[in-house]
Protein backbone atom coordinates (compact mmCIF):
# COMPACT_ATOMS: atom_id res chain seq x y z
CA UNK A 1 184.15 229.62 49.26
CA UNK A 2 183.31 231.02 45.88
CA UNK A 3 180.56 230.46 43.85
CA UNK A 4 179.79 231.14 40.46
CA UNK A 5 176.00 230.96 38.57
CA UNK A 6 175.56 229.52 35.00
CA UNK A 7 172.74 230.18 32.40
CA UNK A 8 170.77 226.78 31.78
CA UNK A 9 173.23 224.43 29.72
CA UNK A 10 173.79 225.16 26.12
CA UNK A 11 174.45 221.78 24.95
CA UNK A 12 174.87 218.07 26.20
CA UNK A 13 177.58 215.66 24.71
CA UNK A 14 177.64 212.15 24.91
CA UNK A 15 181.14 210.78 24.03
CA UNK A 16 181.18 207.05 22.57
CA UNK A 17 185.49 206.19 23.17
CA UNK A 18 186.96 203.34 21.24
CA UNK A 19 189.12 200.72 21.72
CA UNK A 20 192.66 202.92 21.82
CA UNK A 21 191.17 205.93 21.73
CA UNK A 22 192.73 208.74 24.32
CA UNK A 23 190.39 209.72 26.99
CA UNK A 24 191.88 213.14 27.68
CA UNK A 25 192.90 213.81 23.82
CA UNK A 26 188.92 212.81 22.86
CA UNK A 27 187.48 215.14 25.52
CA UNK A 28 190.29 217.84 23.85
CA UNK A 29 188.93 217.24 20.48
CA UNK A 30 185.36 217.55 21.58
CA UNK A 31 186.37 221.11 22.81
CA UNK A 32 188.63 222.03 20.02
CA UNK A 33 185.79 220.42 17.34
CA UNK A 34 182.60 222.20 19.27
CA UNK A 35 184.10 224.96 20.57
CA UNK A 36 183.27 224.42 24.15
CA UNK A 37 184.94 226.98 26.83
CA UNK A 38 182.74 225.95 29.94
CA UNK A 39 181.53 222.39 31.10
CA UNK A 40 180.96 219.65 33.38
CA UNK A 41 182.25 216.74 33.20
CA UNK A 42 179.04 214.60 34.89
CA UNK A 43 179.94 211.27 34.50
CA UNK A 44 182.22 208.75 32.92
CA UNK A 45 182.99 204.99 33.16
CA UNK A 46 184.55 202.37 30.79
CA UNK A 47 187.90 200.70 30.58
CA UNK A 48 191.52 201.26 30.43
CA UNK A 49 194.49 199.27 29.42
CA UNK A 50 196.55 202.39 30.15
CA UNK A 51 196.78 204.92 32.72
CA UNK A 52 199.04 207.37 34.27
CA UNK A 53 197.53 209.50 37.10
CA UNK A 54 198.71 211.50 40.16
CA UNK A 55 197.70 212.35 43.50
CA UNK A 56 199.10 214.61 46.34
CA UNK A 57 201.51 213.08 49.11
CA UNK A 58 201.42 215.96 51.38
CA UNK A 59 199.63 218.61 53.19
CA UNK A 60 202.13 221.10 53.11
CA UNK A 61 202.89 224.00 49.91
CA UNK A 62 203.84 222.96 47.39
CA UNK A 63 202.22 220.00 47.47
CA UNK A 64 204.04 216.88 46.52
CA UNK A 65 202.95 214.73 44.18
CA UNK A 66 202.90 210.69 43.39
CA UNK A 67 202.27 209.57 39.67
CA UNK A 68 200.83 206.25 39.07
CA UNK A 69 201.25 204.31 35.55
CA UNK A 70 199.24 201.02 34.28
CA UNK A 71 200.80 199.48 30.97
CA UNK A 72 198.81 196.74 29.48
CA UNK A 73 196.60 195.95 32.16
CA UNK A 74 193.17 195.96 32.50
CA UNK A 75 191.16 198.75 34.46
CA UNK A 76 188.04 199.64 35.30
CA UNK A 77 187.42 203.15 34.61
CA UNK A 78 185.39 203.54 37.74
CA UNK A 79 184.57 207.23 37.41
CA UNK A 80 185.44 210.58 35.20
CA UNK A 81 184.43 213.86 36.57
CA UNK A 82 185.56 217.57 36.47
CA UNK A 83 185.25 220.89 35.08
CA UNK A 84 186.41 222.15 31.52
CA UNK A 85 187.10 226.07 32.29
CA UNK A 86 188.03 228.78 29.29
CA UNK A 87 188.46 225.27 27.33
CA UNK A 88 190.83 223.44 29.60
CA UNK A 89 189.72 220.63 31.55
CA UNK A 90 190.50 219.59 34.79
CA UNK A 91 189.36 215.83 35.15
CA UNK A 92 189.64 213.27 38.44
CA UNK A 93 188.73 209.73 37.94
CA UNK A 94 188.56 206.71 39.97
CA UNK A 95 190.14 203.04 38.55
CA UNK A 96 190.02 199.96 39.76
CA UNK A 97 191.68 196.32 39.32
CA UNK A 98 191.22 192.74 40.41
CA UNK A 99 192.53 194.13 44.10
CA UNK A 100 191.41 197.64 44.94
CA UNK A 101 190.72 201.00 43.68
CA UNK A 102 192.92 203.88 42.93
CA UNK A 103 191.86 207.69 42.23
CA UNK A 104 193.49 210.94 41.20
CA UNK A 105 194.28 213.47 38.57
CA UNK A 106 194.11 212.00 34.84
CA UNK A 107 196.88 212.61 33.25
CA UNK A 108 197.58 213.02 29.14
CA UNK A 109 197.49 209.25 27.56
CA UNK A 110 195.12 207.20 29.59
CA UNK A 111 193.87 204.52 26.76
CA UNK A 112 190.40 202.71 26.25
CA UNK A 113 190.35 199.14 26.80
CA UNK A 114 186.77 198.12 25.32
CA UNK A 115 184.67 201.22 25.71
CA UNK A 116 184.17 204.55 27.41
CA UNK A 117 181.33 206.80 27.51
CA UNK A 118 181.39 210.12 29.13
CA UNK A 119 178.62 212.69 29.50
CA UNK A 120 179.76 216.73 29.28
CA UNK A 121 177.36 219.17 30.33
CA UNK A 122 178.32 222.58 28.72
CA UNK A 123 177.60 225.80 30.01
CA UNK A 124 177.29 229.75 29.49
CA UNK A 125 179.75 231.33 31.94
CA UNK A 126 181.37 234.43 31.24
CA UNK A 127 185.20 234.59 32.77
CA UNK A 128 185.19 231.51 33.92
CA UNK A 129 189.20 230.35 34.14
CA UNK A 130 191.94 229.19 35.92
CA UNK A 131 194.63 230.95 37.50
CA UNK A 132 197.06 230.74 40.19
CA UNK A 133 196.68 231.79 43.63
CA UNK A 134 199.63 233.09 45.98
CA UNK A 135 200.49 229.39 47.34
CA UNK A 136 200.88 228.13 43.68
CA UNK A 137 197.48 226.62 43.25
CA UNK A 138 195.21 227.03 39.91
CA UNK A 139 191.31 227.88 41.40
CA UNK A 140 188.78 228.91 39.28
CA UNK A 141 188.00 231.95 39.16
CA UNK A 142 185.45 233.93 37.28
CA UNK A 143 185.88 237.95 36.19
């Protein structure tokens, strides 16, 4: 294990998403717009009428991967959570539909049903990043 202390956060954002509005490409132009490099993402619900996510298959390196897509159907946008590191962010989320719930990585393109609302708690952390280890996974990392 590695763990890594922050100063006191520097900012909270609330995000109010829109009816077709991109969760991931919002949460992009909050960092591009504000300039944020370090965060958590602390909570986020709503709902979809797209998604694409994936999830790992396997125990074994690489890992092998299953993407899931939802075209016009209507999700519940369970949960949003994750870090944004040196401005990139890594989010999981949680959906569910009439039947049962599904959870992985979100991917580029997931779409706002009726409304989503996500809470981003940046931070002061200097070197925090991404980069890939020796079995081909990105960790965080902070030098």
């Amino acid at each position: 294990m590695k763990s890594f202390t922050a100063s006191p956060a520097a900012k909270l954002h609330i995000l109010r998403l829109d009816t077709g509005d991109d969760l991931l490409g919002c949460v992009n132009e909050l960092i591009a717009k504000e300039g944020v490099q370090n965060a958590a993402v602390v909570s986020g619900i709503g709902t979809l009428d797209y998604c694409k996510m994936h999830y790992v298959t396997t125990t074994g390196f690489p890992a092998v991967e299953n993407f899931l897509t939802w075209e016009d159907k209507p999700l519940e946008l369970v949960s949003v959570d994750g870090v944004i590191a040196a401005g990139i962010p890594h989010l999981h989320g949680v959906v569910s539909d009439y039947d049962r719930a599904y959870s992985g990585h979100i991917e580029p393109g997931c779409r706002i049903l009726y409304l989503g609302e996500l809470v981003i708690l940046e931070f002061e952390l200097a070197g925090l990043h991404r980069s890939m280890n020796d079995r081909g996974i990105m960790e965080l990392r902070c030098e």
